[in-house]
Every structure is written in structure tokens, then in C-alpha cells.
PDB file of N, CA and C in Angstrom:
ATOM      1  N   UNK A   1      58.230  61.541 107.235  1.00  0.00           N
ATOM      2  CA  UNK A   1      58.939  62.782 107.503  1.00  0.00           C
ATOM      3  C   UNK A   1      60.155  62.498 108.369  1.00  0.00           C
ATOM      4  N   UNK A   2      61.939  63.189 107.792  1.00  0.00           N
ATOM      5  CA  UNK A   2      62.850  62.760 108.769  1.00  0.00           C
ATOM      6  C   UNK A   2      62.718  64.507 109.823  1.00  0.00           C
ATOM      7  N   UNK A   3      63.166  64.123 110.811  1.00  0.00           N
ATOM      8  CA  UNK A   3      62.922  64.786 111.668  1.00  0.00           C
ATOM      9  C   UNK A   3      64.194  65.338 112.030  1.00  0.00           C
ATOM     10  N   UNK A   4      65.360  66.239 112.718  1.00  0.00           N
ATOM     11  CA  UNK A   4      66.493  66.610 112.892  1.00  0.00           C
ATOM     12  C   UNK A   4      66.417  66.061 114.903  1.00  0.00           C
ATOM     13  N   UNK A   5      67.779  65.589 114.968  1.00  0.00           N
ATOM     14  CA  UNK A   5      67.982  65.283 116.224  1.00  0.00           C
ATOM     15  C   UNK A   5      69.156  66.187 117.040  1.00  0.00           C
ATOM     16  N   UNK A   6      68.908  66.718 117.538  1.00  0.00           N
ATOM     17  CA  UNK A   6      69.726  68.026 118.657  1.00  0.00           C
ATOM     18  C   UNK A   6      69.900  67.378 120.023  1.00  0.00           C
ATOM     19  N   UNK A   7      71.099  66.985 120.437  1.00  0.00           N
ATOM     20  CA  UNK A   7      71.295  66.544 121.543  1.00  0.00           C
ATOM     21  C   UNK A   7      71.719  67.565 122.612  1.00  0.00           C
ATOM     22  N   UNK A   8      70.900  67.664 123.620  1.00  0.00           N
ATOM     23  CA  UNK A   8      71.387  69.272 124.423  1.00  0.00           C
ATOM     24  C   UNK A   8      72.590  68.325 124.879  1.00  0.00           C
ATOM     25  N   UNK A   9      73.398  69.836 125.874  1.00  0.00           N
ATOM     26  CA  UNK A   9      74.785  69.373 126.729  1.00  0.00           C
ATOM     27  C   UNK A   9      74.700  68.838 128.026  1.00  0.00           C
ATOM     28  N   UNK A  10      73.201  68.850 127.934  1.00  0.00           N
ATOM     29  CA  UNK A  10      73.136  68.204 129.401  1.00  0.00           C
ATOM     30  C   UNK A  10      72.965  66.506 129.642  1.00  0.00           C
ATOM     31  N   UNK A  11      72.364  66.097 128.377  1.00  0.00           N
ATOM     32  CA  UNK A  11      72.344  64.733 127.708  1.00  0.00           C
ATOM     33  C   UNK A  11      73.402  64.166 127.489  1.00  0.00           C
ATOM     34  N   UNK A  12      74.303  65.619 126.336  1.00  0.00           N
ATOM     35  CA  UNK A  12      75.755  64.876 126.312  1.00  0.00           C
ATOM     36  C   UNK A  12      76.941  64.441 127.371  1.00  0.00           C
ATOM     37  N   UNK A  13      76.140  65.886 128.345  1.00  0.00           N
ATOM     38  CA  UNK A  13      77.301  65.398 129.991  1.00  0.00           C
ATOM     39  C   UNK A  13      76.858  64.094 130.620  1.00  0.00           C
ATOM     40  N   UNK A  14      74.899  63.764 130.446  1.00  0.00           N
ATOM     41  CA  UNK A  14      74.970  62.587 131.071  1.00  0.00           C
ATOM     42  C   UNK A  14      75.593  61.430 130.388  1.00  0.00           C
ATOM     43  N   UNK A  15      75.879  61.263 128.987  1.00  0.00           N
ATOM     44  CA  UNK A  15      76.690  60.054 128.342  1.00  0.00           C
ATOM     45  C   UNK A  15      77.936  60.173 128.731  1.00  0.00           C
ATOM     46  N   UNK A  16      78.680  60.930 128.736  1.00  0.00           N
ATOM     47  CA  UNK A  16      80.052  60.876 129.179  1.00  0.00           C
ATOM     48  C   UNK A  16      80.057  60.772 130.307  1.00  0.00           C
ATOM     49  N   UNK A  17      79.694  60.653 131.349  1.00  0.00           N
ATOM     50  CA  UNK A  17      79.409  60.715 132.580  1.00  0.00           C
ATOM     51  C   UNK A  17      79.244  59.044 133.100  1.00  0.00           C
ATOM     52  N   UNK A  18      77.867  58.527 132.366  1.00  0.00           N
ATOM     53  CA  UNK A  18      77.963  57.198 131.831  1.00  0.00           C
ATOM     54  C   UNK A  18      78.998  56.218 131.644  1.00  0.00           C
ATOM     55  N   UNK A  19      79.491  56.543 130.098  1.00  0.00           N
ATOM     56  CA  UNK A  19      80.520  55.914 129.600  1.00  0.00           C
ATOM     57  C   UNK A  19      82.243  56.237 130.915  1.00  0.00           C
ATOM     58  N   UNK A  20      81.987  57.257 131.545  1.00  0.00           N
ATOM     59  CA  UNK A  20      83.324  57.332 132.333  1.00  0.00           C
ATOM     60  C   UNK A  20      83.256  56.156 133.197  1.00  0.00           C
ATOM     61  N   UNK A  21      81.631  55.844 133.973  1.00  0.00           N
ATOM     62  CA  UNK A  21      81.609  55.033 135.114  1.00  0.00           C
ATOM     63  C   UNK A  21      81.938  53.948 134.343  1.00  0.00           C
ATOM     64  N   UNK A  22      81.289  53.258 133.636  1.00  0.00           N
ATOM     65  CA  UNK A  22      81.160  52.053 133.155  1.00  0.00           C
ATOM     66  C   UNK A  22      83.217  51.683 132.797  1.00  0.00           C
ATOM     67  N   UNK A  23      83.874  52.898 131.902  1.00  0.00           N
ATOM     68  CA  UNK A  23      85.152  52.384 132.198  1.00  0.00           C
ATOM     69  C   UNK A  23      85.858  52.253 132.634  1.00  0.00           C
ATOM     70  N   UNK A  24      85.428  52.789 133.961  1.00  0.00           N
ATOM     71  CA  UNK A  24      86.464  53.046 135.132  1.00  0.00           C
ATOM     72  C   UNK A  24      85.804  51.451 136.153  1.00  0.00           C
ATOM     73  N   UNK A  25      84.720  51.235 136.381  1.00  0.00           N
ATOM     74  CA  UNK A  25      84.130  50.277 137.012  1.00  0.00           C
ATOM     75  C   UNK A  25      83.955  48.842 136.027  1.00  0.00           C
ATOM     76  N   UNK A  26      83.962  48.962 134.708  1.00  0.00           N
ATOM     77  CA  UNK A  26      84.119  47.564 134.023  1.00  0.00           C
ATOM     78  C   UNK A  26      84.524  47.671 133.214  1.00  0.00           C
ATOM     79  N   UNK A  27      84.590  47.981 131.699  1.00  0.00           N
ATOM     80  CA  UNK A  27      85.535  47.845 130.961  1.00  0.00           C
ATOM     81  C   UNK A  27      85.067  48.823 129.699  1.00  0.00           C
ATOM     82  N   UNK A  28      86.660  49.357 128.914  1.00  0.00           N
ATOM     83  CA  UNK A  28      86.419  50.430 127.527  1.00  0.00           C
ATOM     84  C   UNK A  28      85.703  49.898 126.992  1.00  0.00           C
ATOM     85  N   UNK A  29      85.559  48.322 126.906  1.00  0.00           N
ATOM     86  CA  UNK A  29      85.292  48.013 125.533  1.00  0.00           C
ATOM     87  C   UNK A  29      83.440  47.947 125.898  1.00  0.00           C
ATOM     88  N   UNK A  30      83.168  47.494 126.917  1.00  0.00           N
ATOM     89  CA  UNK A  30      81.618  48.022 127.257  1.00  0.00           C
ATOM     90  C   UNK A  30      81.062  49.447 127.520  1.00  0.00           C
ATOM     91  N   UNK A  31      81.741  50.073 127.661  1.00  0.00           N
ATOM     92  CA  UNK A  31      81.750  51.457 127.980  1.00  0.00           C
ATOM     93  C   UNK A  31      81.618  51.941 126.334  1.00  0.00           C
ATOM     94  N   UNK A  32      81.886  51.186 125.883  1.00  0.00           N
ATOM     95  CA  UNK A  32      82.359  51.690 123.875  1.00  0.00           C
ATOM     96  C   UNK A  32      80.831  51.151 123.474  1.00  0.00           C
ATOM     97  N   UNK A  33      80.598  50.237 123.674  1.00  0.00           N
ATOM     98  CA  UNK A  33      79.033  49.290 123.666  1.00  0.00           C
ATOM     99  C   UNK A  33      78.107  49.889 123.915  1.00  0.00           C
ATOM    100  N   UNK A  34      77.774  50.683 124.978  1.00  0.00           N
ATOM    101  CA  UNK A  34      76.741  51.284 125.704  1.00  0.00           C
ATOM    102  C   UNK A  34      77.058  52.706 124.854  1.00  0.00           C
ATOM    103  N   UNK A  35      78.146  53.335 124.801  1.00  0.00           N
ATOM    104  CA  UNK A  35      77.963  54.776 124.311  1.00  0.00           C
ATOM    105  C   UNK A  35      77.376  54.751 122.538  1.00  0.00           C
ATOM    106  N   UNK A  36      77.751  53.441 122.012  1.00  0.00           N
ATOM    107  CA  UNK A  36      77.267  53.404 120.172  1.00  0.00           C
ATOM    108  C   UNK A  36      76.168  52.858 120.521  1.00  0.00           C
ATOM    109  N   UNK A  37      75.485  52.140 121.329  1.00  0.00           N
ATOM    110  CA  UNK A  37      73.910  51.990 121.172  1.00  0.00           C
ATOM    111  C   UNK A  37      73.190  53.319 121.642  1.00  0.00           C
ATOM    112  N   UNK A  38      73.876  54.161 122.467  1.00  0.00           N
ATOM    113  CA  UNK A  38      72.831  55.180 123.262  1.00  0.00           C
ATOM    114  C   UNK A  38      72.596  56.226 122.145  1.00  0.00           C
ATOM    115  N   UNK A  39      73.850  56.570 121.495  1.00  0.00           N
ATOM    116  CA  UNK A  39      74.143  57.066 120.183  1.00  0.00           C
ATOM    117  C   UNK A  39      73.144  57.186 118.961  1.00  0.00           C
ATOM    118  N   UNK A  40      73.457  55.598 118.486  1.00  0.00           N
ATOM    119  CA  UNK A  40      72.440  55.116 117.590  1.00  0.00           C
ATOM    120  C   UNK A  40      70.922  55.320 118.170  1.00  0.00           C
ATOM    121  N   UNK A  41      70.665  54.809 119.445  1.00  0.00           N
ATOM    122  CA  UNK A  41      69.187  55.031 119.461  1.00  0.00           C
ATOM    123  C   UNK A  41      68.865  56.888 119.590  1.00  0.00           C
ATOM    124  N   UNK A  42      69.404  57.347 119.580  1.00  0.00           N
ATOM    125  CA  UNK A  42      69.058  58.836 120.005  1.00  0.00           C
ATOM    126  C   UNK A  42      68.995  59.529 118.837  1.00  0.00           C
ATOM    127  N   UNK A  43      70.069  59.217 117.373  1.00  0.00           N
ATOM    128  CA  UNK A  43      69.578  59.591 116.091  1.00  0.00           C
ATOM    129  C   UNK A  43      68.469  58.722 115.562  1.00  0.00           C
ATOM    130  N   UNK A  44      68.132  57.438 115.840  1.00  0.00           N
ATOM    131  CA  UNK A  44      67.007  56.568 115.438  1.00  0.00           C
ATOM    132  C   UNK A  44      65.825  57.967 115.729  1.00  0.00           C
ATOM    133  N   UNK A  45      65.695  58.785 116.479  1.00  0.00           N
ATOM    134  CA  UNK A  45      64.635  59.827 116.350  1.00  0.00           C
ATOM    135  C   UNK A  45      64.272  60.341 115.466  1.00  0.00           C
ATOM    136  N   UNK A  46      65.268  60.129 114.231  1.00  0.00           N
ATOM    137  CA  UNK A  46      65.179  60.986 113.278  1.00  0.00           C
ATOM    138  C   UNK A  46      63.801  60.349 112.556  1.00  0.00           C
ATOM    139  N   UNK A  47      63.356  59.411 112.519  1.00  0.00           N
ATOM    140  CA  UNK A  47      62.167  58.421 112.060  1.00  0.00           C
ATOM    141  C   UNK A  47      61.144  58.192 113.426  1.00  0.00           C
ATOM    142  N   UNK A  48      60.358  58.474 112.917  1.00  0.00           N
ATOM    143  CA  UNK A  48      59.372  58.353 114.332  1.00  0.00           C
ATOM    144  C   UNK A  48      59.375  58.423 115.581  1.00  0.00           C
ATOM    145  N   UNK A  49      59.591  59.529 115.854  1.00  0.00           N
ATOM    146  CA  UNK A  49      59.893  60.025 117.300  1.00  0.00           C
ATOM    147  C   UNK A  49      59.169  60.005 118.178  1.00  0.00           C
ATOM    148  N   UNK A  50      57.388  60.027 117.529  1.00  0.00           N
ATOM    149  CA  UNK A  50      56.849  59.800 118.255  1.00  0.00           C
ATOM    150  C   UNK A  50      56.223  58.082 119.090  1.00  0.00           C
ATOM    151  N   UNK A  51      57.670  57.090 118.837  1.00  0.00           N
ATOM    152  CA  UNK A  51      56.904  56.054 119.063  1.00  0.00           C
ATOM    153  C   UNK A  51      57.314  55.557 120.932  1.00  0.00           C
ATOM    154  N   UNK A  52      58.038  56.874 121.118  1.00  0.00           N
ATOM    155  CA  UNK A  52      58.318  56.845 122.655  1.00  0.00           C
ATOM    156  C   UNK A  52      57.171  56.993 123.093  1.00  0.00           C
ATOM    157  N   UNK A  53      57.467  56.872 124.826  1.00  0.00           N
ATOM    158  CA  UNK A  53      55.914  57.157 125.790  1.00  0.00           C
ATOM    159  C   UNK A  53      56.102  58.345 126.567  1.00  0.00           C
ATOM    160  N   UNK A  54      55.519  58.571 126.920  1.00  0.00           N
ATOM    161  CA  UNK A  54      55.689  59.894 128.285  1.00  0.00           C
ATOM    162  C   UNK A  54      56.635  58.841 129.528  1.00  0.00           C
ATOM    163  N   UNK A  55      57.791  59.664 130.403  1.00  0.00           N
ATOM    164  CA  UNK A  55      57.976  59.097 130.944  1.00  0.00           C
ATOM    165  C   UNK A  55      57.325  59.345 132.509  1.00  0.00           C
ATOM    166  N   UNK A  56      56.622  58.064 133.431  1.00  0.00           N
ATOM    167  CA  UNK A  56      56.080  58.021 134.145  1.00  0.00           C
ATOM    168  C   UNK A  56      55.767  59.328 135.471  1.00  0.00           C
ATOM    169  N   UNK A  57      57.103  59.821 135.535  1.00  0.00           N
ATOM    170  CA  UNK A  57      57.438  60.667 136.463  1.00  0.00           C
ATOM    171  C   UNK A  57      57.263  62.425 136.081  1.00  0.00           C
ATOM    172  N   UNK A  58      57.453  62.614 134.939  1.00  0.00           N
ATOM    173  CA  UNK A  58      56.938  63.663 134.124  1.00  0.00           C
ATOM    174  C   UNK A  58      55.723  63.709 133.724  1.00  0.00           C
ATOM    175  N   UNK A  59      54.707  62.518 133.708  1.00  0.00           N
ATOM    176  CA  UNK A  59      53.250  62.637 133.389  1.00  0.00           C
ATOM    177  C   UNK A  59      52.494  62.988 134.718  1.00  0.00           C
ATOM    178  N   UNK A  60      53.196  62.597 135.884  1.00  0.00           N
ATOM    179  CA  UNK A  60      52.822  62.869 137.087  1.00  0.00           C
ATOM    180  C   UNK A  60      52.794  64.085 137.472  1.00  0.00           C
ATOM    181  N   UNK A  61      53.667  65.063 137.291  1.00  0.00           N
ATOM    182  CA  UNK A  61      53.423  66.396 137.487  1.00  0.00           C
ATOM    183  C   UNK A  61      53.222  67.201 136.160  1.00  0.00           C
ATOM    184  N   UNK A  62      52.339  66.501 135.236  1.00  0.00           N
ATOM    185  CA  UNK A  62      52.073  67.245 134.586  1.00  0.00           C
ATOM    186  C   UNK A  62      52.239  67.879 133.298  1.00  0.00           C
ATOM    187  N   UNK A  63      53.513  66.770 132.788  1.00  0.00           N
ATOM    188  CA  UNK A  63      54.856  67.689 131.519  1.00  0.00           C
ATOM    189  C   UNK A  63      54.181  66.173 130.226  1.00  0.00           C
ATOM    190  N   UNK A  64      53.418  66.836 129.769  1.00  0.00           N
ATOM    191  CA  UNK A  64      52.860  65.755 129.014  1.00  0.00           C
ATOM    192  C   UNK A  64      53.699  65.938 127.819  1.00  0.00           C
ATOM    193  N   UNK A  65      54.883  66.703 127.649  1.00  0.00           N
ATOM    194  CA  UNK A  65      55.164  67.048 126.103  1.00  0.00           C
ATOM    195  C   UNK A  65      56.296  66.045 125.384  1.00  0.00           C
ATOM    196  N   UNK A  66      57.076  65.478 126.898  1.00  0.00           N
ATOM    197  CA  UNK A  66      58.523  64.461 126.919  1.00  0.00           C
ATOM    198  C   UNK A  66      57.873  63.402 126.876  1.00  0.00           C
ATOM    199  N   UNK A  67      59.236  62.153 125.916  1.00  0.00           N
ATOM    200  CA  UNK A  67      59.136  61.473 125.973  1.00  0.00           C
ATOM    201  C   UNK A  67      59.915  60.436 125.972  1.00  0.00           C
ATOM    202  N   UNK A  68      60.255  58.981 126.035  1.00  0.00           N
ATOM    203  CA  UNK A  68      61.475  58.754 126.627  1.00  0.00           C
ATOM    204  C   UNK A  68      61.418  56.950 125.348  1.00  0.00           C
ATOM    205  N   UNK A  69      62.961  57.190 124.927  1.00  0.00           N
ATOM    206  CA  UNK A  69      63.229  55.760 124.813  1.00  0.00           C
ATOM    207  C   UNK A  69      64.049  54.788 125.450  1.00  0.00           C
ATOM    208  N   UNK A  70      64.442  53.590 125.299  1.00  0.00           N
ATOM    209  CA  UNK A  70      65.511  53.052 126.349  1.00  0.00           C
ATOM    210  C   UNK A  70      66.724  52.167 125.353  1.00  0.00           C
ATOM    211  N   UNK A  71      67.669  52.545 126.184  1.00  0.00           N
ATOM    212  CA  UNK A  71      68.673  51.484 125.688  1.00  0.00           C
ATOM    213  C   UNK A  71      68.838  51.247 127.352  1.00  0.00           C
ATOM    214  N   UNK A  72      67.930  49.775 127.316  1.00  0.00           N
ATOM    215  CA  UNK A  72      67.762  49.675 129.230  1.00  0.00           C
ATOM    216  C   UNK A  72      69.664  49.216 129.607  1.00  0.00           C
ATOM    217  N   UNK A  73      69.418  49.527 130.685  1.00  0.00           N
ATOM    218  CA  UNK A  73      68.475  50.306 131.504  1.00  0.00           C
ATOM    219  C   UNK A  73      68.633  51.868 131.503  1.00  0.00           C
ATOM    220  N   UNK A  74      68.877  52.315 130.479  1.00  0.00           N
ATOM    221  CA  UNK A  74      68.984  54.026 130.157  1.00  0.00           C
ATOM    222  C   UNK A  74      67.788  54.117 129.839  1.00  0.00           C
ATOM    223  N   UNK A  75      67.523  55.762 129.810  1.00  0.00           N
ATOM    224  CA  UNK A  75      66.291  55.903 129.452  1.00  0.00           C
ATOM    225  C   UNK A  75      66.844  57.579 128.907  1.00  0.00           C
ATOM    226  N   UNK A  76      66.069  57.390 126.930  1.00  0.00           N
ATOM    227  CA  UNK A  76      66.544  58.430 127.003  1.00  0.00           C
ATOM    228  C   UNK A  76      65.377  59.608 126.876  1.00  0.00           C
ATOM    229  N   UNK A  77      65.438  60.506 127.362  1.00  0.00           N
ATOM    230  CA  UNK A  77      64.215  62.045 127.354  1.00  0.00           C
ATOM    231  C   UNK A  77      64.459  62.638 126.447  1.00  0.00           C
ATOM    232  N   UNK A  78      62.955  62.942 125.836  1.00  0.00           N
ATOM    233  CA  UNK A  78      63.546  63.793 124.655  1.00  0.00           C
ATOM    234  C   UNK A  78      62.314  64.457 124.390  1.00  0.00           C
ATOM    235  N   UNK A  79      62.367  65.793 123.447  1.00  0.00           N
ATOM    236  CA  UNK A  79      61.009  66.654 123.469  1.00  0.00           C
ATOM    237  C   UNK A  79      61.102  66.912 122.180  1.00  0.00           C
ATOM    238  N   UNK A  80      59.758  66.669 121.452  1.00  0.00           N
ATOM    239  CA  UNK A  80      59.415  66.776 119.715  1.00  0.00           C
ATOM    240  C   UNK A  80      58.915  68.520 119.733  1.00  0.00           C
ATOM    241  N   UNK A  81      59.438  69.166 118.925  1.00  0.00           N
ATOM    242  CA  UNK A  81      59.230  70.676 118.527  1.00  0.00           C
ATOM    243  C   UNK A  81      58.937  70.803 116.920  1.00  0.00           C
ATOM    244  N   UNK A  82      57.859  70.493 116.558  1.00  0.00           N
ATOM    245  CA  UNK A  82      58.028  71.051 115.146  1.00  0.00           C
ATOM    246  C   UNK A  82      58.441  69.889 114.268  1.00  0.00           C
ATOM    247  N   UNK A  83      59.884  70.145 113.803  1.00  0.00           N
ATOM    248  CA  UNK A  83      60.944  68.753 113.061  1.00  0.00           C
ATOM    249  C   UNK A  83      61.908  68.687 113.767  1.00  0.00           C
ATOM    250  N   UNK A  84      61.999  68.607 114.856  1.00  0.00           N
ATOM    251  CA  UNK A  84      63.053  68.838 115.493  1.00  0.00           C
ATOM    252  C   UNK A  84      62.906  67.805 117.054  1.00  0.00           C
ATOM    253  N   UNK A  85      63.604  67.236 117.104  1.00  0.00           N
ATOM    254  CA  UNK A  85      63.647  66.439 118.266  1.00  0.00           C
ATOM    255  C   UNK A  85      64.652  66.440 119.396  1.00  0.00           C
ATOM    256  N   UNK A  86      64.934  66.844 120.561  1.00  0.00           N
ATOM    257  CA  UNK A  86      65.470  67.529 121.587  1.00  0.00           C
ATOM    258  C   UNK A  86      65.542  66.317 122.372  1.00  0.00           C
ATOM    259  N   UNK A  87      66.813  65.803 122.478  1.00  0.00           N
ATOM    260  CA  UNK A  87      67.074  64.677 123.367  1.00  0.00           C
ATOM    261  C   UNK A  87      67.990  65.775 124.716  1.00  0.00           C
ATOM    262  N   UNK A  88      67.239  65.857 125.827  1.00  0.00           N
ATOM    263  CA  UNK A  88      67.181  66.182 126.944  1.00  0.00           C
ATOM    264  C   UNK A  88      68.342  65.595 128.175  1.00  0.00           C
ATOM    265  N   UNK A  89      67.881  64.501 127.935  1.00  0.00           N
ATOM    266  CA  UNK A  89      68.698  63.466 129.045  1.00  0.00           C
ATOM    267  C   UNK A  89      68.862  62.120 129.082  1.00  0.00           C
ATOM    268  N   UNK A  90      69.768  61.476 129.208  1.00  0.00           N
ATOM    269  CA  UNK A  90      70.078  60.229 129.337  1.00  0.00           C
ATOM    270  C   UNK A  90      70.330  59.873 130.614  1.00  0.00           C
ATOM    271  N   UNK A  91      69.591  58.735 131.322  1.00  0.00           N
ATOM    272  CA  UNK A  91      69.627  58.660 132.735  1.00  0.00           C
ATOM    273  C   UNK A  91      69.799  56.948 132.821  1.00  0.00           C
ATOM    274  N   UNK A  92      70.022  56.845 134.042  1.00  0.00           N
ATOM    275  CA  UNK A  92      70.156  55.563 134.631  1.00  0.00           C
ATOM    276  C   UNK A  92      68.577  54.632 135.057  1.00  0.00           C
ATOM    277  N   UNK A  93      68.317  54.027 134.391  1.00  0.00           N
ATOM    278  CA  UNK A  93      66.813  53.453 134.866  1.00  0.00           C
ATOM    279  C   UNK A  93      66.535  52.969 135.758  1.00  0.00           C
ATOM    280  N   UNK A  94      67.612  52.325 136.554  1.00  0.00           N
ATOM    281  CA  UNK A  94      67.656  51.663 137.746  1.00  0.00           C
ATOM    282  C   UNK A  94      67.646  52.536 139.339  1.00  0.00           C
ATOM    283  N   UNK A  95      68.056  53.990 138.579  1.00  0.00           N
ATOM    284  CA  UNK A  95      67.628  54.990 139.562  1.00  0.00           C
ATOM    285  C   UNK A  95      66.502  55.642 140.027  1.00  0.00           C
ATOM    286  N   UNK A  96      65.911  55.879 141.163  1.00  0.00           N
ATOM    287  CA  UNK A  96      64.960  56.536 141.618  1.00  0.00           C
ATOM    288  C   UNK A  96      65.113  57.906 140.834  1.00  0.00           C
ATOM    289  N   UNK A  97      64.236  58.333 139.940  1.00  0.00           N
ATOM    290  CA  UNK A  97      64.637  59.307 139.355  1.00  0.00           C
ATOM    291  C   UNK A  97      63.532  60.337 139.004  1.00  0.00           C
ATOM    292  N   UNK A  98      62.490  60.419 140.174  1.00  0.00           N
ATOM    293  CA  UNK A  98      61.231  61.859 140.223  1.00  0.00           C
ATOM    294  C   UNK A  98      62.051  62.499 140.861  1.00  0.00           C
ATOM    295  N   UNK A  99      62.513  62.619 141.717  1.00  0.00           N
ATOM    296  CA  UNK A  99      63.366  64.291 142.086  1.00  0.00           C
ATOM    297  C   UNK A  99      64.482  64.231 141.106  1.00  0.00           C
ATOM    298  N   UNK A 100      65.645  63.949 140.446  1.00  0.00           N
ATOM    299  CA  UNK A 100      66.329  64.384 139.509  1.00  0.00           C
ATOM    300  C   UNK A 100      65.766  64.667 137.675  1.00  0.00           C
ATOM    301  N   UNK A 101      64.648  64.264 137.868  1.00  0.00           N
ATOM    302  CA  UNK A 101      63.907  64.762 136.936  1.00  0.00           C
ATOM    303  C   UNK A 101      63.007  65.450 137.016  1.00  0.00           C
ATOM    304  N   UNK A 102      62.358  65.919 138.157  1.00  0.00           N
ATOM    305  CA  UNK A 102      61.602  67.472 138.413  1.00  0.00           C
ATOM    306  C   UNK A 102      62.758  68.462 138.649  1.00  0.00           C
ATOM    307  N   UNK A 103      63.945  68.266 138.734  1.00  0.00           N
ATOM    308  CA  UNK A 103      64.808  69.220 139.476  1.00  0.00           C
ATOM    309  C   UNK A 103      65.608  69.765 137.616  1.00  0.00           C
ATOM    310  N   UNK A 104      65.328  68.485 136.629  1.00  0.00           N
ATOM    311  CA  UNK A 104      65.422  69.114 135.294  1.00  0.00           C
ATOM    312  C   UNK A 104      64.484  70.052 134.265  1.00  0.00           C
ATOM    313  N   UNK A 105      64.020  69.544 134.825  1.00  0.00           N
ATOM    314  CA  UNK A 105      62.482  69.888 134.238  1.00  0.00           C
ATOM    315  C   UNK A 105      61.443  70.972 134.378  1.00  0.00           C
ATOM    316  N   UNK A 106      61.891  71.398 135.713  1.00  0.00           N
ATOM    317  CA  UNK A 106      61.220  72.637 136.730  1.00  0.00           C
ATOM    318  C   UNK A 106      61.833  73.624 136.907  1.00  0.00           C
ATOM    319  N   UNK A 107      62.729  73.763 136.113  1.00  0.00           N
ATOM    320  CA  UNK A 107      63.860  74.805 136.819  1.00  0.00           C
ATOM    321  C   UNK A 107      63.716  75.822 135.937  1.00  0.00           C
TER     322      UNK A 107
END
């Protein structure tokens, strides 16, 4: 079964957000690198979505429904509805990230 992939705007602000640091701090052409893999892996949902895990910090309080893949050290969140797959957020993995992800998640 292909599944449809919906990227909210809050996912899309964290890639651009991303891709700004990376070209302002190292270079377009990696900044171009990181935004077509985060890309590609986030429609790769469209085929087995469910082969993500819960991510650690969301199973902790409780949100068993997300789940997360990586283009490390990104990590991307995303929630299966039906046929429909809801990529949430794209985050930094290297960040401490239970309060900016209860503060998404809880609100």
C-alpha cells in the first residue's frame, strides 16, 4: 500500500531553517546535500512508514502514535493517519530535545 506524505509548515520551517544554518555556517553546496536527502527520506514514507520507531522522548510521556526517521543527525517526526503520513518535524539530533518536543507536541 503507497501511502500519501503531507509535510506540515512547521517541518517545512524546520528544513529551511536547517538548510539556512548549514549555508550560512558551511557551504550551499552541503546545505543542497542535507536538504535532497531530508527531502527524499520524508517522501520514502510513502512505502512503509511504519518501519520508523517511536521517538524516545515522546514514548516517555506517553505519545505512542509518532514516529521518527533519520537522515542523522536529523531526526525526522512523523504521525501515520489512515494513508496518510504527517511529517511533523525535522530536528537536530545532536540536540537535547524533550522540552522542544513536549512544547510541540503538548500544546
Amino acid at each position: 500500500m503507497k501511502y500519501k506524505v503531507l509535510i506540515a509548515e512547521q517541518a517545512e520551517n524546520d528544513i529551511i531553517n536547517i538548510y539556512n544554518y548549514i549555508a550560512q555556517h558551511d557551504s550551499i553546496e552541503n546545505a543542497d546535500y542535507v536538504f535532497a536527502n531530508i527531502e527524499k527520506n520524508c517522501l520514502s514514507l510513502h512505502l512503509l512508514p511504519n518501519r520508523g520507531h517511536l521517538p524516545p522522548e515522546l514514548k516517555y510521556i506517553g505519545m505512542l502514535e509518532y514516529r521518527e526517521i533519520h537522515f542523522k543527525p536529523y531526526r525526522i517526526i512523523y504521525r501515520i493517519i489512515d494513508s496518510t503520513v504527517y511529517v511533523h518535524s525535522v530536528l537536530d539530533g545532536r540536540q537535547n530535545l524533550q522540552i522542544q518536543l513536549e512544547h510541540r507536541f503538548l500544546r
